[in-house]
PDB file of N, CA and C in Angstrom:
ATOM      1  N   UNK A   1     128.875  57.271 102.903  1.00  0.00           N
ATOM      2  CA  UNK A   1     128.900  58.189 104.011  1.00  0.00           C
ATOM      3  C   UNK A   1     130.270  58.870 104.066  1.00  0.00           C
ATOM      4  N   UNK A   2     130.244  60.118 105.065  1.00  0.00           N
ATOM      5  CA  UNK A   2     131.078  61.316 104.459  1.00  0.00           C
ATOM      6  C   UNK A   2     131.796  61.263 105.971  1.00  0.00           C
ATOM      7  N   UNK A   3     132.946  60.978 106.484  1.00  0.00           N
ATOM      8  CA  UNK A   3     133.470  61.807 107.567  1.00  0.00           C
ATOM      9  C   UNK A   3     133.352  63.220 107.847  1.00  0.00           C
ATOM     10  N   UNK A   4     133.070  64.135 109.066  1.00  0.00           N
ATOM     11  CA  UNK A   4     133.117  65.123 109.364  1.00  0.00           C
ATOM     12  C   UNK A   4     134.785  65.611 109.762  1.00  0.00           C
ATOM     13  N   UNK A   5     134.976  66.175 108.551  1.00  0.00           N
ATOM     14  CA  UNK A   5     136.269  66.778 108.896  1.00  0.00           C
ATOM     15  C   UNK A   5     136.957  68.110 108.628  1.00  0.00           C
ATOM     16  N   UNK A   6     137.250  69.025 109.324  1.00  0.00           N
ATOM     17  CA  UNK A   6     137.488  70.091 108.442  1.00  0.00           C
ATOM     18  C   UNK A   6     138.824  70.097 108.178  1.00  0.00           C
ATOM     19  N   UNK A   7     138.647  70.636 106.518  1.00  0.00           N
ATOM     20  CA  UNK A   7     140.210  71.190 106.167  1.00  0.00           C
ATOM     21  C   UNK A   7     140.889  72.293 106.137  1.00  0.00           C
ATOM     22  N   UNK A   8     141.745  72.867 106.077  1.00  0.00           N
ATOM     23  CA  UNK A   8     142.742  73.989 106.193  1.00  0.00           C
ATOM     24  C   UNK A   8     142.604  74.457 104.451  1.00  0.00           C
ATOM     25  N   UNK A   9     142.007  75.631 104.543  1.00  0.00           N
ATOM     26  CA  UNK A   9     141.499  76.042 102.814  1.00  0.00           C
ATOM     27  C   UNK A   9     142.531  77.237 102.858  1.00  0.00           C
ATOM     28  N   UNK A  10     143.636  77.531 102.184  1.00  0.00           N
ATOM     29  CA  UNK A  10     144.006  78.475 101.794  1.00  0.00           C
ATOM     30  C   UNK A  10     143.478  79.969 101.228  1.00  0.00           C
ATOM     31  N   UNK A  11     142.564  79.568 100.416  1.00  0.00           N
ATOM     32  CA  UNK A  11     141.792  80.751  99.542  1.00  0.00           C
ATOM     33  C   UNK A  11     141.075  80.343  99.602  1.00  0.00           C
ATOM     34  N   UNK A  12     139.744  81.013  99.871  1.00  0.00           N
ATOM     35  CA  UNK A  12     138.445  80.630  99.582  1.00  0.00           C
ATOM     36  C   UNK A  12     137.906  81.775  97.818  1.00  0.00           C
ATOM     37  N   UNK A  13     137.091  80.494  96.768  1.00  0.00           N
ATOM     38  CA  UNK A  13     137.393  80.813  96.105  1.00  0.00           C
ATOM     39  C   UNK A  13     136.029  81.240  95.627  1.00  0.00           C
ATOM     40  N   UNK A  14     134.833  81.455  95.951  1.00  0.00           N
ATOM     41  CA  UNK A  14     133.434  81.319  95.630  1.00  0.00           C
ATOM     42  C   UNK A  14     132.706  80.927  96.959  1.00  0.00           C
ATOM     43  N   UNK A  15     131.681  81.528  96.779  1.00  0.00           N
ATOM     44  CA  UNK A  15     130.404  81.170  97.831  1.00  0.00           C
ATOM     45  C   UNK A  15     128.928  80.928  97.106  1.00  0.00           C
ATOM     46  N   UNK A  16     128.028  79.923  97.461  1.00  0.00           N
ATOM     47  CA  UNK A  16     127.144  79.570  96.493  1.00  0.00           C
ATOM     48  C   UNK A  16     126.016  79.763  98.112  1.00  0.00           C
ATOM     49  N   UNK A  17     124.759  80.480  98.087  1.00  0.00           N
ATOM     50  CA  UNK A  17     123.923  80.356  98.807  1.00  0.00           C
ATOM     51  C   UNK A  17     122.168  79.680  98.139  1.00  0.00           C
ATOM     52  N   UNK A  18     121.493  79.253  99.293  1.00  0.00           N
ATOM     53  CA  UNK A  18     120.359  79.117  98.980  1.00  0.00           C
ATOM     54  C   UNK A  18     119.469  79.635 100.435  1.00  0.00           C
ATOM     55  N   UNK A  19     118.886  80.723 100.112  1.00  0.00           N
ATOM     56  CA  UNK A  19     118.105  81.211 101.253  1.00  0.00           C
ATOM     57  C   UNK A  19     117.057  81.003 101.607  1.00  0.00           C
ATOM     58  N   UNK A  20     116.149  79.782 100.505  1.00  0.00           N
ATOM     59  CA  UNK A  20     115.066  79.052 100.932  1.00  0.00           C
ATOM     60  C   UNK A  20     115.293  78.024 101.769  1.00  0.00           C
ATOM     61  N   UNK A  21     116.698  77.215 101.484  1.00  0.00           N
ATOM     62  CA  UNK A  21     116.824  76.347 101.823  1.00  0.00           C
ATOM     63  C   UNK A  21     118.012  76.333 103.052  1.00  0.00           C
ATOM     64  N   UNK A  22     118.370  77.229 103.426  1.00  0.00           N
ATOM     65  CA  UNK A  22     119.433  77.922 104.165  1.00  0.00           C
ATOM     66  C   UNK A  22     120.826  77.036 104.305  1.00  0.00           C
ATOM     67  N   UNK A  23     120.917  77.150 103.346  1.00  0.00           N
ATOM     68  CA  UNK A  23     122.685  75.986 102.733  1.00  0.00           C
ATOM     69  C   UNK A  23     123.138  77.337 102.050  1.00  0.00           C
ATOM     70  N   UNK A  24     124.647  77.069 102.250  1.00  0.00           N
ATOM     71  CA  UNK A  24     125.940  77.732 101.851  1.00  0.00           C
ATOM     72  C   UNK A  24     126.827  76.667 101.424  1.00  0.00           C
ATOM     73  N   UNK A  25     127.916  77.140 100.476  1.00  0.00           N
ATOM     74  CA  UNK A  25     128.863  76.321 100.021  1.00  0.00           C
ATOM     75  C   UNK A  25     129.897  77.128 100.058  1.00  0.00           C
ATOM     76  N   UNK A  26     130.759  77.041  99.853  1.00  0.00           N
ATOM     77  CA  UNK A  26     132.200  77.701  99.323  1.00  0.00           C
ATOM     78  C   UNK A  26     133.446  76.871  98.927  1.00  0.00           C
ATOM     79  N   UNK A  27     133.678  77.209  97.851  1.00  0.00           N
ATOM     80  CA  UNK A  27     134.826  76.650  97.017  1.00  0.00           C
ATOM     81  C   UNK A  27     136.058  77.410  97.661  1.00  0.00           C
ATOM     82  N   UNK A  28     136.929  76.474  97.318  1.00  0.00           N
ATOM     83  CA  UNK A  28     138.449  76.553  98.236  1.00  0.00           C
ATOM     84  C   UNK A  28     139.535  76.233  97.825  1.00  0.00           C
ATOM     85  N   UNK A  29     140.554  76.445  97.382  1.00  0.00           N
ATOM     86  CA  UNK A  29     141.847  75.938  97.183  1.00  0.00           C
ATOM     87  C   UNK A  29     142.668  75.492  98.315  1.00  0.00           C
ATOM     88  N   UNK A  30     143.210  74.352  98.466  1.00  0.00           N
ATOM     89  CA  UNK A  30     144.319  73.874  99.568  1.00  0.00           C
ATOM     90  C   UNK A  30     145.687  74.303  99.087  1.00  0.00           C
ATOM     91  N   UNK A  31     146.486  74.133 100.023  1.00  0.00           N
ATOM     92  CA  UNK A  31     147.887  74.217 100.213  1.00  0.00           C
ATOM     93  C   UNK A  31     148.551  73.449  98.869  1.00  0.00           C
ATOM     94  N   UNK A  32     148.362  72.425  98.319  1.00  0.00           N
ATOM     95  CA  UNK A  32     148.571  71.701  97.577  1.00  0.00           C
ATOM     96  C   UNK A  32     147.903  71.630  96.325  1.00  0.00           C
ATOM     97  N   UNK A  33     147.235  72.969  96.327  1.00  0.00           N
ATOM     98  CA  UNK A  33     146.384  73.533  94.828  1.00  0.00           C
ATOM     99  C   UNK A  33     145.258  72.177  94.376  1.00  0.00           C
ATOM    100  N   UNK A  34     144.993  71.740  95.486  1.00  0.00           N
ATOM    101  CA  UNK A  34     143.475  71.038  94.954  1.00  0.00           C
ATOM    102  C   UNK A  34     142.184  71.926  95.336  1.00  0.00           C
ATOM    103  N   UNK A  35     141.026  71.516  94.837  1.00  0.00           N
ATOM    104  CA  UNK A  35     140.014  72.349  94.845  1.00  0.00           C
ATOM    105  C   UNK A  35     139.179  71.652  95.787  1.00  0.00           C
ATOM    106  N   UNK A  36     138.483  72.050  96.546  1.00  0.00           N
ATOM    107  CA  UNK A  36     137.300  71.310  97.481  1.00  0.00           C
ATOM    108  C   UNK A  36     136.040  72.368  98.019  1.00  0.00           C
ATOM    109  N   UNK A  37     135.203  72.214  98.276  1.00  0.00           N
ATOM    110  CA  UNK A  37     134.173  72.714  99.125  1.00  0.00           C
ATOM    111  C   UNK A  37     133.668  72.458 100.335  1.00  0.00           C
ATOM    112  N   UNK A  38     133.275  73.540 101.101  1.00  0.00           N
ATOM    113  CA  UNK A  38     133.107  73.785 102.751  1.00  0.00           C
ATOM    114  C   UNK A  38     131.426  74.039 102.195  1.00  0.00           C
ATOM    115  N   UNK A  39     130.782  73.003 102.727  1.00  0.00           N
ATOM    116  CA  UNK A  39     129.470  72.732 103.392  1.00  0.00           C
ATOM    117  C   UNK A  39     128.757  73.673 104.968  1.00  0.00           C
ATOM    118  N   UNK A  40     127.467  74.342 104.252  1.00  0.00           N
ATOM    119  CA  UNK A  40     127.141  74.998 106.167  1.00  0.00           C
ATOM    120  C   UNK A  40     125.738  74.516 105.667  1.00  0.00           C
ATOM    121  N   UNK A  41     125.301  74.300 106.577  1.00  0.00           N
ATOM    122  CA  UNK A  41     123.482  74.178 106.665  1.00  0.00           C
ATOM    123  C   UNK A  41     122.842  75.456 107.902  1.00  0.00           C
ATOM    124  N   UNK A  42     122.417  76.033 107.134  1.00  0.00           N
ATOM    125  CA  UNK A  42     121.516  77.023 108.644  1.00  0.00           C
ATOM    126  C   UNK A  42     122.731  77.791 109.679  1.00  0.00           C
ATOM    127  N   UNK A  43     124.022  77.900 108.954  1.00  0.00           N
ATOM    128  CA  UNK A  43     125.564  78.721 109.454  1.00  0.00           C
ATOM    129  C   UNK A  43     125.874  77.760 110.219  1.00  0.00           C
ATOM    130  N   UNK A  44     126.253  76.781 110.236  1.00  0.00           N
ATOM    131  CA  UNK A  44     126.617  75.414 110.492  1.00  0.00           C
ATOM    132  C   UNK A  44     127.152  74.393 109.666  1.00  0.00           C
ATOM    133  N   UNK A  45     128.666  74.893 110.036  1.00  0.00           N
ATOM    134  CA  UNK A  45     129.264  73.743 109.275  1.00  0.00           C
ATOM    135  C   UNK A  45     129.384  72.554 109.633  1.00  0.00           C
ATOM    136  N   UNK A  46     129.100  72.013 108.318  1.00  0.00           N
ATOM    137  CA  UNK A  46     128.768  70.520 108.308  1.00  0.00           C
ATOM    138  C   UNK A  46     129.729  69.369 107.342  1.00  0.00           C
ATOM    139  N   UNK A  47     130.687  69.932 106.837  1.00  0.00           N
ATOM    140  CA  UNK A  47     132.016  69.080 106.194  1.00  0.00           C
ATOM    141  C   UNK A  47     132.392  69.620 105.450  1.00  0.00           C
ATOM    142  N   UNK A  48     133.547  68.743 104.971  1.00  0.00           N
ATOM    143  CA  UNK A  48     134.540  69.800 103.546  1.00  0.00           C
ATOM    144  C   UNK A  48     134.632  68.543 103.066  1.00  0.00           C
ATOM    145  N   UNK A  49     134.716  68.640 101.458  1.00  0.00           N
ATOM    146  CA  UNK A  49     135.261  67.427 100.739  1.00  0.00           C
ATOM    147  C   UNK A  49     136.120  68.343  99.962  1.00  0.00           C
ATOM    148  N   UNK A  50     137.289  67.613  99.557  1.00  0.00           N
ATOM    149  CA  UNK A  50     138.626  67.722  98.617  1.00  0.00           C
ATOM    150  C   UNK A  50     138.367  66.900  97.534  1.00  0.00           C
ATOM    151  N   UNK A  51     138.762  67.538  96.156  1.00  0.00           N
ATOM    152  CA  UNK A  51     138.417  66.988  95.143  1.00  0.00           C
ATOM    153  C   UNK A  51     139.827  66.902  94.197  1.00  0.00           C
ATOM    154  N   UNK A  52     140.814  66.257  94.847  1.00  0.00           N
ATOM    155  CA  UNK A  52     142.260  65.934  93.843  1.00  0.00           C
ATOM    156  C   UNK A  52     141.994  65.482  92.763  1.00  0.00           C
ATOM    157  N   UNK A  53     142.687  66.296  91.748  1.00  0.00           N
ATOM    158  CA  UNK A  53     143.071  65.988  90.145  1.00  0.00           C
ATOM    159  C   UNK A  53     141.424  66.600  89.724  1.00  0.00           C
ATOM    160  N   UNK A  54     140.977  67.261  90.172  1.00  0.00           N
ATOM    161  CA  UNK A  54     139.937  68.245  89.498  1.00  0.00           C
ATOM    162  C   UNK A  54     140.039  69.332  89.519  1.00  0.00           C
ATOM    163  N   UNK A  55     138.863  69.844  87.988  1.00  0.00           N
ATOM    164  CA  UNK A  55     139.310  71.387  88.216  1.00  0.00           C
ATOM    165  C   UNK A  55     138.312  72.271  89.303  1.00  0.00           C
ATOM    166  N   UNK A  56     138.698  73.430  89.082  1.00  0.00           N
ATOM    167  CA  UNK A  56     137.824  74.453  89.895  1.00  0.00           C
ATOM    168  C   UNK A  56     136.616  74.124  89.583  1.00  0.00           C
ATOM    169  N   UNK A  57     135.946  73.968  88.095  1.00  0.00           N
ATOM    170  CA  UNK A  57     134.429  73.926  88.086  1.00  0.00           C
ATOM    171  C   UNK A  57     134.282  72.837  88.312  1.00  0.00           C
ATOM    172  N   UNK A  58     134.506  71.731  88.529  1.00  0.00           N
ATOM    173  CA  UNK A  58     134.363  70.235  89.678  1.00  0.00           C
ATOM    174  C   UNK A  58     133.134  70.793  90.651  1.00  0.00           C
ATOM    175  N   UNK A  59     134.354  71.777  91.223  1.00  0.00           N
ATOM    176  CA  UNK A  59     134.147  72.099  92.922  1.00  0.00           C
ATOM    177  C   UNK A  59     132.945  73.025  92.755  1.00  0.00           C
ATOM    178  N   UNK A  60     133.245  73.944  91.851  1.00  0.00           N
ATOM    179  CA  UNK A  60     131.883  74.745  91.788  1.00  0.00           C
ATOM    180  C   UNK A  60     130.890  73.957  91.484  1.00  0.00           C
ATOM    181  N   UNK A  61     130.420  73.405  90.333  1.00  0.00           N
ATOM    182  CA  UNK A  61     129.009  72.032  90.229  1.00  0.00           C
ATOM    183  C   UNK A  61     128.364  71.222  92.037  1.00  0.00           C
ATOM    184  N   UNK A  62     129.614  71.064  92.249  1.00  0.00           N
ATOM    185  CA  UNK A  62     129.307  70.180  93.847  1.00  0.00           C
ATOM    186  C   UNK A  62     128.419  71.355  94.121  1.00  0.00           C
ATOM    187  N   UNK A  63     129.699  72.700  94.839  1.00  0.00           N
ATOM    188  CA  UNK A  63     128.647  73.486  95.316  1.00  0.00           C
ATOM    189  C   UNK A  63     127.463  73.972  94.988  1.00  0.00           C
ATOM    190  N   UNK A  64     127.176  74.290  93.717  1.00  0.00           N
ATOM    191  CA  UNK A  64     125.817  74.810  93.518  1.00  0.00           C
ATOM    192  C   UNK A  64     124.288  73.489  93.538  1.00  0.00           C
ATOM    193  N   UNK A  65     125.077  71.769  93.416  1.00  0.00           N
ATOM    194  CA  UNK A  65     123.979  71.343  93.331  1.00  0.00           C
ATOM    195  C   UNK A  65     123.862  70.949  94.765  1.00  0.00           C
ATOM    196  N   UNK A  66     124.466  71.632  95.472  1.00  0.00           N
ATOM    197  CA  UNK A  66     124.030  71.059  97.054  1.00  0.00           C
ATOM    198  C   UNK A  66     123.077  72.348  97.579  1.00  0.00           C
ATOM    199  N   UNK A  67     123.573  73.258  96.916  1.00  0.00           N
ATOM    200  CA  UNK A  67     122.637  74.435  97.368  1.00  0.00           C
ATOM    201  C   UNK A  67     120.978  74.307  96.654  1.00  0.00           C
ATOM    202  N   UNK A  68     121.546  73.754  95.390  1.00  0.00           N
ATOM    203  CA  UNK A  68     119.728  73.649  94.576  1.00  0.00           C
ATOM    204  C   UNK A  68     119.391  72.251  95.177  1.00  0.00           C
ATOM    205  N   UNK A  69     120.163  71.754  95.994  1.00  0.00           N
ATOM    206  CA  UNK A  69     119.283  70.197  96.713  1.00  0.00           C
ATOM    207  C   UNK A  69     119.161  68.757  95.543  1.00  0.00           C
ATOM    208  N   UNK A  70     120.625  69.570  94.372  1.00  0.00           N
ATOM    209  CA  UNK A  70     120.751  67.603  93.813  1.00  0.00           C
ATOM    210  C   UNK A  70     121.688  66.960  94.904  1.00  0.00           C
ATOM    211  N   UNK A  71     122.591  67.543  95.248  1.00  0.00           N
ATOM    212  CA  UNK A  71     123.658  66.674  96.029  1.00  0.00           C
ATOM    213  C   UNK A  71     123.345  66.585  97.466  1.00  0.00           C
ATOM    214  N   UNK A  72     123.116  65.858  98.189  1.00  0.00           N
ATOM    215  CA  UNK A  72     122.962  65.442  99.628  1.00  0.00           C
ATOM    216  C   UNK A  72     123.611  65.482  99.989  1.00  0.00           C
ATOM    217  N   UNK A  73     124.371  65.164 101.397  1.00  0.00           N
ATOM    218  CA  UNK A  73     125.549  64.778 102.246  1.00  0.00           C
ATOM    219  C   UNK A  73     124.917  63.744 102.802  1.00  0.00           C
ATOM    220  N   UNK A  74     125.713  62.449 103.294  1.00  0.00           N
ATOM    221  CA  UNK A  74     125.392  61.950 104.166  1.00  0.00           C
ATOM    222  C   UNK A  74     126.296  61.937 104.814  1.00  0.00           C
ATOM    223  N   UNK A  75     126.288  62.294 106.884  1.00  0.00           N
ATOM    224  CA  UNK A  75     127.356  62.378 107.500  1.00  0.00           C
ATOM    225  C   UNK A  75     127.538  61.318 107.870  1.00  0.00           C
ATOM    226  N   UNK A  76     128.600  60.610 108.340  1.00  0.00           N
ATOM    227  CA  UNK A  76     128.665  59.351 109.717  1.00  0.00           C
ATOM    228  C   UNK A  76     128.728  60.614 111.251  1.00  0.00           C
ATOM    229  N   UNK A  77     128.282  59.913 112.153  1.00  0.00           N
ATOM    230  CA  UNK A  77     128.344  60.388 113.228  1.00  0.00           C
ATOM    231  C   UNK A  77     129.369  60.276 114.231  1.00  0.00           C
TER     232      UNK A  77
END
């Protein structure tokens, strides 16, 4: 399980949609040049994960398989 937390993204670096499934992603660079992705379901954000010591296409893979529905989230509440 995933804390709900948002982070402070410097650049946003990519956006990945699915309009069947109404999920968005977007890839991000931090302050500290790591790569992570911002999670929305239905324009509702729903978490960011940071992915230190990876590259950009890390972050891109996350995003696109959450949009095609391999990657889940699970939140804690």
């Amino acid at each position: 399980m995933i804390d709900k937390k948002i982070l402070i993204a410097d650049k946003i670096l990519s956006t990945y949609f699915s309009a069947e499934d109404n999920l968005r992603a977007q890839t991000f660079l931090d302050k500290n040049n790591n790569y992570g992705v911002r999670f929305f379901k239905e324009n509702v954000w729903i978490t960011d994960e940071l992915y230190e010591g990876h590259s950009e296409v890390y972050a891109e893979n996350a995003a696109e398989n959450y949009v095609l529905g391999v990657k889940h989230l699970s939140i804690r509440s």
